[in-house]
N, C-alpha and C. Protein backbone atom coordinates (compact mmCIF):
# COMPACT_ATOMS: atom_id res chain seq x y z
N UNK A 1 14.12 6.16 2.62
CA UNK A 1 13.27 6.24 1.45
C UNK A 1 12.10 7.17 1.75
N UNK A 2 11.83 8.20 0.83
CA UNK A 2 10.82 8.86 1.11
C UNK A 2 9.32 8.52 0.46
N UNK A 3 8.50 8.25 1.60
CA UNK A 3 7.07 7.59 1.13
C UNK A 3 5.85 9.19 1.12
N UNK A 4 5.03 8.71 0.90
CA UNK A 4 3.55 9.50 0.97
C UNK A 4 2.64 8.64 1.22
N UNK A 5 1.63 9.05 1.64
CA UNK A 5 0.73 8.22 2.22
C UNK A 5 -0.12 8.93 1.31
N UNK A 6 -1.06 7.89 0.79
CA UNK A 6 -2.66 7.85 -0.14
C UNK A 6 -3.40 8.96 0.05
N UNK A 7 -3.96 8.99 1.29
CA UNK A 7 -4.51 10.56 1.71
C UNK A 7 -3.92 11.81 0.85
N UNK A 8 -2.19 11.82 1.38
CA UNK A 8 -1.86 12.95 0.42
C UNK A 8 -1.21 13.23 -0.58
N UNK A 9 -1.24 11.57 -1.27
CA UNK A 9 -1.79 12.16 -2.52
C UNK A 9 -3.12 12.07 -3.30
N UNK A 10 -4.08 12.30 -2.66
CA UNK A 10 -5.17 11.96 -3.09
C UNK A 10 -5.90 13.36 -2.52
N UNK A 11 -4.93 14.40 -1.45
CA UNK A 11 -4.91 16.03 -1.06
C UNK A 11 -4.23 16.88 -1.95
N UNK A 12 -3.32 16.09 -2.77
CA UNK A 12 -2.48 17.37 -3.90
C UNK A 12 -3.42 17.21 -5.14
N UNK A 13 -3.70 16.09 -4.98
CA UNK A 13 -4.25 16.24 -7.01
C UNK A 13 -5.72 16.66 -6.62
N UNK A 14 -6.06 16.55 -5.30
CA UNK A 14 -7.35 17.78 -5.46
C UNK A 14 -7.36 19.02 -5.66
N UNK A 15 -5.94 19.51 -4.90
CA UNK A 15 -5.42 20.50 -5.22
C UNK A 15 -4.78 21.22 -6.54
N UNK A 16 -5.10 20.11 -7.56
CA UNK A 16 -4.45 20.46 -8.56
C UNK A 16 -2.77 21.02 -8.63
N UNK A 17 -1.96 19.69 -7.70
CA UNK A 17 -0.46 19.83 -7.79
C UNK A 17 -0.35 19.18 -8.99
N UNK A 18 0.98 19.25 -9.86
CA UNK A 18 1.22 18.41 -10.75
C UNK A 18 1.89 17.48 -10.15
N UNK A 19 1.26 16.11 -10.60
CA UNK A 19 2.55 14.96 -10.06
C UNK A 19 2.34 13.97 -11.24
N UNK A 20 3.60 13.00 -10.93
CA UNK A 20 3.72 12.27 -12.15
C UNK A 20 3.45 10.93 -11.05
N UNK A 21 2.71 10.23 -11.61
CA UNK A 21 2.24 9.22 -10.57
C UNK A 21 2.34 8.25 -11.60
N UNK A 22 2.91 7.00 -11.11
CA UNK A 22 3.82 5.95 -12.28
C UNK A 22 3.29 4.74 -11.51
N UNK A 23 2.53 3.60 -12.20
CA UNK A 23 1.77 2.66 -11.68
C UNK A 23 2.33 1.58 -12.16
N UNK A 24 3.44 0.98 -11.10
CA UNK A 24 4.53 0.00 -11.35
C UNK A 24 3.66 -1.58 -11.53
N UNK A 25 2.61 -2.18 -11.73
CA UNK A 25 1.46 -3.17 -10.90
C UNK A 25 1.31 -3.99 -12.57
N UNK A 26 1.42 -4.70 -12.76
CA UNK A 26 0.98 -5.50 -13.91
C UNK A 26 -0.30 -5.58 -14.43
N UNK A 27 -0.73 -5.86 -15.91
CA UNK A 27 -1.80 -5.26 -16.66
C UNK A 27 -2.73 -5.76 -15.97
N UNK A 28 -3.09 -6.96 -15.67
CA UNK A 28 -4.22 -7.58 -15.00
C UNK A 28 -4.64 -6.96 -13.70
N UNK A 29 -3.49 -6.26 -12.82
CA UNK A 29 -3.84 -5.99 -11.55
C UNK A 29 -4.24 -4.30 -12.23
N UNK A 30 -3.95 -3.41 -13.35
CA UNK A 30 -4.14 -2.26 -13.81
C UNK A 30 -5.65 -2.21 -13.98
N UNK A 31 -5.99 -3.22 -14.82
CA UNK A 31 -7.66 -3.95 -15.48
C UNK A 31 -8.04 -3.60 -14.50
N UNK A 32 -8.17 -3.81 -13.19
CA UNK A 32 -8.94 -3.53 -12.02
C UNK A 32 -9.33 -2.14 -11.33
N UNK A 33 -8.21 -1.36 -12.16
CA UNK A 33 -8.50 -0.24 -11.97
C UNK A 33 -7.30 0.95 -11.42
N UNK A 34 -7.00 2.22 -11.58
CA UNK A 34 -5.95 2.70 -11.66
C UNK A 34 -5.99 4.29 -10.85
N UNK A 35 -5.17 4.37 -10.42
CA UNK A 35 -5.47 6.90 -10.40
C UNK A 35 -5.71 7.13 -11.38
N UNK A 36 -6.53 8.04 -11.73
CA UNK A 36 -6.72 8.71 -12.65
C UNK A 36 -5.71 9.36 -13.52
N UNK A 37 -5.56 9.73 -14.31
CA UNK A 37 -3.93 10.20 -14.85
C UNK A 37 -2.77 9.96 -14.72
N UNK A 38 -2.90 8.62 -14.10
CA UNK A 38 -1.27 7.40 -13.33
C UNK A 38 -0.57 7.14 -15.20
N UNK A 39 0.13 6.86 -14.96
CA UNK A 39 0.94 6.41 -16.30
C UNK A 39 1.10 4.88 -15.61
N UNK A 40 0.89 3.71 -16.75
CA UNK A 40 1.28 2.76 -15.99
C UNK A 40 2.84 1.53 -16.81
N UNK A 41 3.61 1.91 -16.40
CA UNK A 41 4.76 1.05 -16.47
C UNK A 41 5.33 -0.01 -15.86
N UNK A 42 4.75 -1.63 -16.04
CA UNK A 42 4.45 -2.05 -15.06
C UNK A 42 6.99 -2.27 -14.26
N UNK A 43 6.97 -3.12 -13.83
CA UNK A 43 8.19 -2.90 -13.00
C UNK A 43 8.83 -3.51 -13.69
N UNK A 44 8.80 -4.58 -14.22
CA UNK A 44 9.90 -5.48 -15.29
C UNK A 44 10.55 -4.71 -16.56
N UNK A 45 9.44 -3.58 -16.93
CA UNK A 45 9.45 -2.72 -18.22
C UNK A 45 10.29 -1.65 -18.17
N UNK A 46 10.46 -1.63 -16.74
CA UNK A 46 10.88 0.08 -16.51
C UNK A 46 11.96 0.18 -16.91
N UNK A 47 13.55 -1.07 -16.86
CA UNK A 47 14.74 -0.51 -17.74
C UNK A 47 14.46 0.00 -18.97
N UNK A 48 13.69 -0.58 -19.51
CA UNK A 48 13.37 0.14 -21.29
C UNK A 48 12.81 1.10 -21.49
N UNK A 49 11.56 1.03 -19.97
CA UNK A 49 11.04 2.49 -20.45
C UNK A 49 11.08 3.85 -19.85
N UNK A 50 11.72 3.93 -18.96
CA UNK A 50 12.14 4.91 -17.97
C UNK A 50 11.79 6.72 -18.10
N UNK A 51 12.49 6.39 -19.47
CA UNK A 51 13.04 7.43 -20.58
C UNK A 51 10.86 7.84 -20.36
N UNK A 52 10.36 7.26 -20.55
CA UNK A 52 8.83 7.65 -20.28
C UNK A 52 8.85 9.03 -19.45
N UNK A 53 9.45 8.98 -18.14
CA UNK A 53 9.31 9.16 -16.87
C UNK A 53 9.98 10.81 -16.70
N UNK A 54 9.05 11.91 -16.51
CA UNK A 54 9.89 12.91 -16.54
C UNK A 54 10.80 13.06 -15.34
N UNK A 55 12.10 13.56 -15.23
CA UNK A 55 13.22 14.16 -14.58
C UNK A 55 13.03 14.80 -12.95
N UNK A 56 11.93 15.77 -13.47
CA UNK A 56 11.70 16.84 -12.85
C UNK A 56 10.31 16.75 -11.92
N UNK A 57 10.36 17.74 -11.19
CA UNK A 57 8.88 17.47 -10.07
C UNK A 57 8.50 16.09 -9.50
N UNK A 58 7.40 16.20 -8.87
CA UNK A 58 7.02 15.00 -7.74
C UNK A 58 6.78 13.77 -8.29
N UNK A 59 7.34 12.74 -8.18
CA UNK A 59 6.67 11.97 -8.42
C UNK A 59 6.77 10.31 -7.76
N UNK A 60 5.43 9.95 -7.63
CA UNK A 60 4.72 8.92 -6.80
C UNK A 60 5.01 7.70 -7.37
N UNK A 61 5.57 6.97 -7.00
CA UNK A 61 5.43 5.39 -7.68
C UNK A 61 3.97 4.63 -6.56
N UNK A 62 4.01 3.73 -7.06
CA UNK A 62 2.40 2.81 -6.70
C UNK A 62 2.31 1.76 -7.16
N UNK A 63 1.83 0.89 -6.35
CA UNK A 63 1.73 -0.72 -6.73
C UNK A 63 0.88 -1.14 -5.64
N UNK A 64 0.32 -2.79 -5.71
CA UNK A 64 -0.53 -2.72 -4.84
C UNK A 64 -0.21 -2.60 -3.37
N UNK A 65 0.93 -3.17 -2.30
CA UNK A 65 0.97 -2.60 -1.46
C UNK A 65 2.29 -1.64 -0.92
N UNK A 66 3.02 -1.77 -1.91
CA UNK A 66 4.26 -0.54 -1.92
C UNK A 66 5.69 -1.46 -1.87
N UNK A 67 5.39 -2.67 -2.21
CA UNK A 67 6.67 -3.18 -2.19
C UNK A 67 7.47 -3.16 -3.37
N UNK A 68 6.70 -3.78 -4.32
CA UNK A 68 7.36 -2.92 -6.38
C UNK A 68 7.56 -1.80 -6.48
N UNK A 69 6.99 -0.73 -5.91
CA UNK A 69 6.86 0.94 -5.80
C UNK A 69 7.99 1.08 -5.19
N UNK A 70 8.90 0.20 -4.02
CA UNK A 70 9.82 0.67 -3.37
C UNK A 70 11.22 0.46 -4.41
N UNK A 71 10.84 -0.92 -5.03
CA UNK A 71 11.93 -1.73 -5.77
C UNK A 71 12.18 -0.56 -6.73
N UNK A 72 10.98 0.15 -7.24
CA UNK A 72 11.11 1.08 -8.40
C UNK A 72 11.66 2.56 -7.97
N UNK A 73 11.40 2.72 -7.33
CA UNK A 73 11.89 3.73 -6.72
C UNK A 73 13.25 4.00 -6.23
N UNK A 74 13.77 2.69 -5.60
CA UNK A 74 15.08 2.34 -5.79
C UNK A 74 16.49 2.43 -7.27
N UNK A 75 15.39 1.68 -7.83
CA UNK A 75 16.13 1.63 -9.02
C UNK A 75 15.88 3.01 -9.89
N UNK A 76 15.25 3.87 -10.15
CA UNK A 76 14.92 5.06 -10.55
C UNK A 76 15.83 6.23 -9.97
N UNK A 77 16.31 6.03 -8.47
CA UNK A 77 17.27 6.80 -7.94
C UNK A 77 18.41 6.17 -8.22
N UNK A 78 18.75 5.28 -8.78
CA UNK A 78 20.33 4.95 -8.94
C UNK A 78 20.67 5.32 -10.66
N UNK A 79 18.90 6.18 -10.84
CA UNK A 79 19.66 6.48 -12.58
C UNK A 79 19.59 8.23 -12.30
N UNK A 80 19.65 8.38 -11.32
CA UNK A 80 19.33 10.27 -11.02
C UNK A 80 18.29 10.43 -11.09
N UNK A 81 17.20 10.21 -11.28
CA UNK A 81 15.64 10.81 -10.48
C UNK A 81 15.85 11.04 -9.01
N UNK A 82 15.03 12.42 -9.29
CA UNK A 82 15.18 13.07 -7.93
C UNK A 82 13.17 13.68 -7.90
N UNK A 83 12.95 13.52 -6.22
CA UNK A 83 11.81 14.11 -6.69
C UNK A 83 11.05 12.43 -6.20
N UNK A 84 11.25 11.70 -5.79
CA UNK A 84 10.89 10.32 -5.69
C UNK A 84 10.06 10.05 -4.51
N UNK A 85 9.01 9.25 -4.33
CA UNK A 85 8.11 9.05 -3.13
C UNK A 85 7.25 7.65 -3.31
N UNK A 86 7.65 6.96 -2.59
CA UNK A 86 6.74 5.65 -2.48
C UNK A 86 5.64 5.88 -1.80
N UNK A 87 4.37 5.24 -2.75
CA UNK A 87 2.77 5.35 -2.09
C UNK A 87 2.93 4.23 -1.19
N UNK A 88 3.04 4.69 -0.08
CA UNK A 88 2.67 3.38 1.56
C UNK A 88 1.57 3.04 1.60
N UNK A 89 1.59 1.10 1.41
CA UNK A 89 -0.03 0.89 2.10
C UNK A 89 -0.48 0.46 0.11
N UNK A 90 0.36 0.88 -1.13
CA UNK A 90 0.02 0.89 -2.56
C UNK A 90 -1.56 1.21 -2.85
N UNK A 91 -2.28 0.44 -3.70
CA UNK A 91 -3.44 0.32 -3.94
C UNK A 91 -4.67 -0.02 -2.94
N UNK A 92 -4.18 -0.69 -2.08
CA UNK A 92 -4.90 -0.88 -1.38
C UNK A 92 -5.34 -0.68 -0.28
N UNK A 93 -4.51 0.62 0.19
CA UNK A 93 -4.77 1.08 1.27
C UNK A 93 -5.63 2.76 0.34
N UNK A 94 -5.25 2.99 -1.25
CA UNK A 94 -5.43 3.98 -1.74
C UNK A 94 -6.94 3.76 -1.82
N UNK A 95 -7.17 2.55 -1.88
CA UNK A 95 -8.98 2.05 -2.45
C UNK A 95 -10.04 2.31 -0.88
N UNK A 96 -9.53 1.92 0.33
CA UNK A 96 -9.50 2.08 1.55
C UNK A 96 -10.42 3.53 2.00
């Protein structure tokens, strides 16, 4: 499984890379606070809403410590997303 670590992504979007950063974490744990420009779908939602989720280029799943992010990420590659990276360490190593 291919991960990223917080640092870099928190080195591309300074850089102004495009990424699609998808915040798998339920509303209450969102309330607390989010990335900036994260889309948030929490993980139960994602069969329905997937279709959200563009195809193409990088993109980061996130949750608080990367274990939903992995589940999602999983399941996101068994529908053809390509382009996939679990945030290691989730939220709380990102707040860190």
């Amino acid at each position: 499984m291919d991960t990223i670590l917080p640092s870099e992504v928190k080195d591309r979007l300074g850089r102004g890379e495009p990424l699609t950063i998808v915040d798998v974490r339920e509303d209450e744990e969102v309330a607390a606070g989010m990335i900036a420009g994260a889309r948030h779908i929490p993980l139960g939602e994602l069969p329905e809403r997937h279709g959200e989720i563009p195809r193409t280029g990088d993109i980061i799943l996130v949750c608080r410590s990367g274990a939903r992010s992995s589940r999602a990420l999983g399941y996101l590659a068994s529908l053809g997303y390509e382009g996939l990276k679990n945030m290691s360490g989730g939220m709380l190593e990102w707040e860190n």
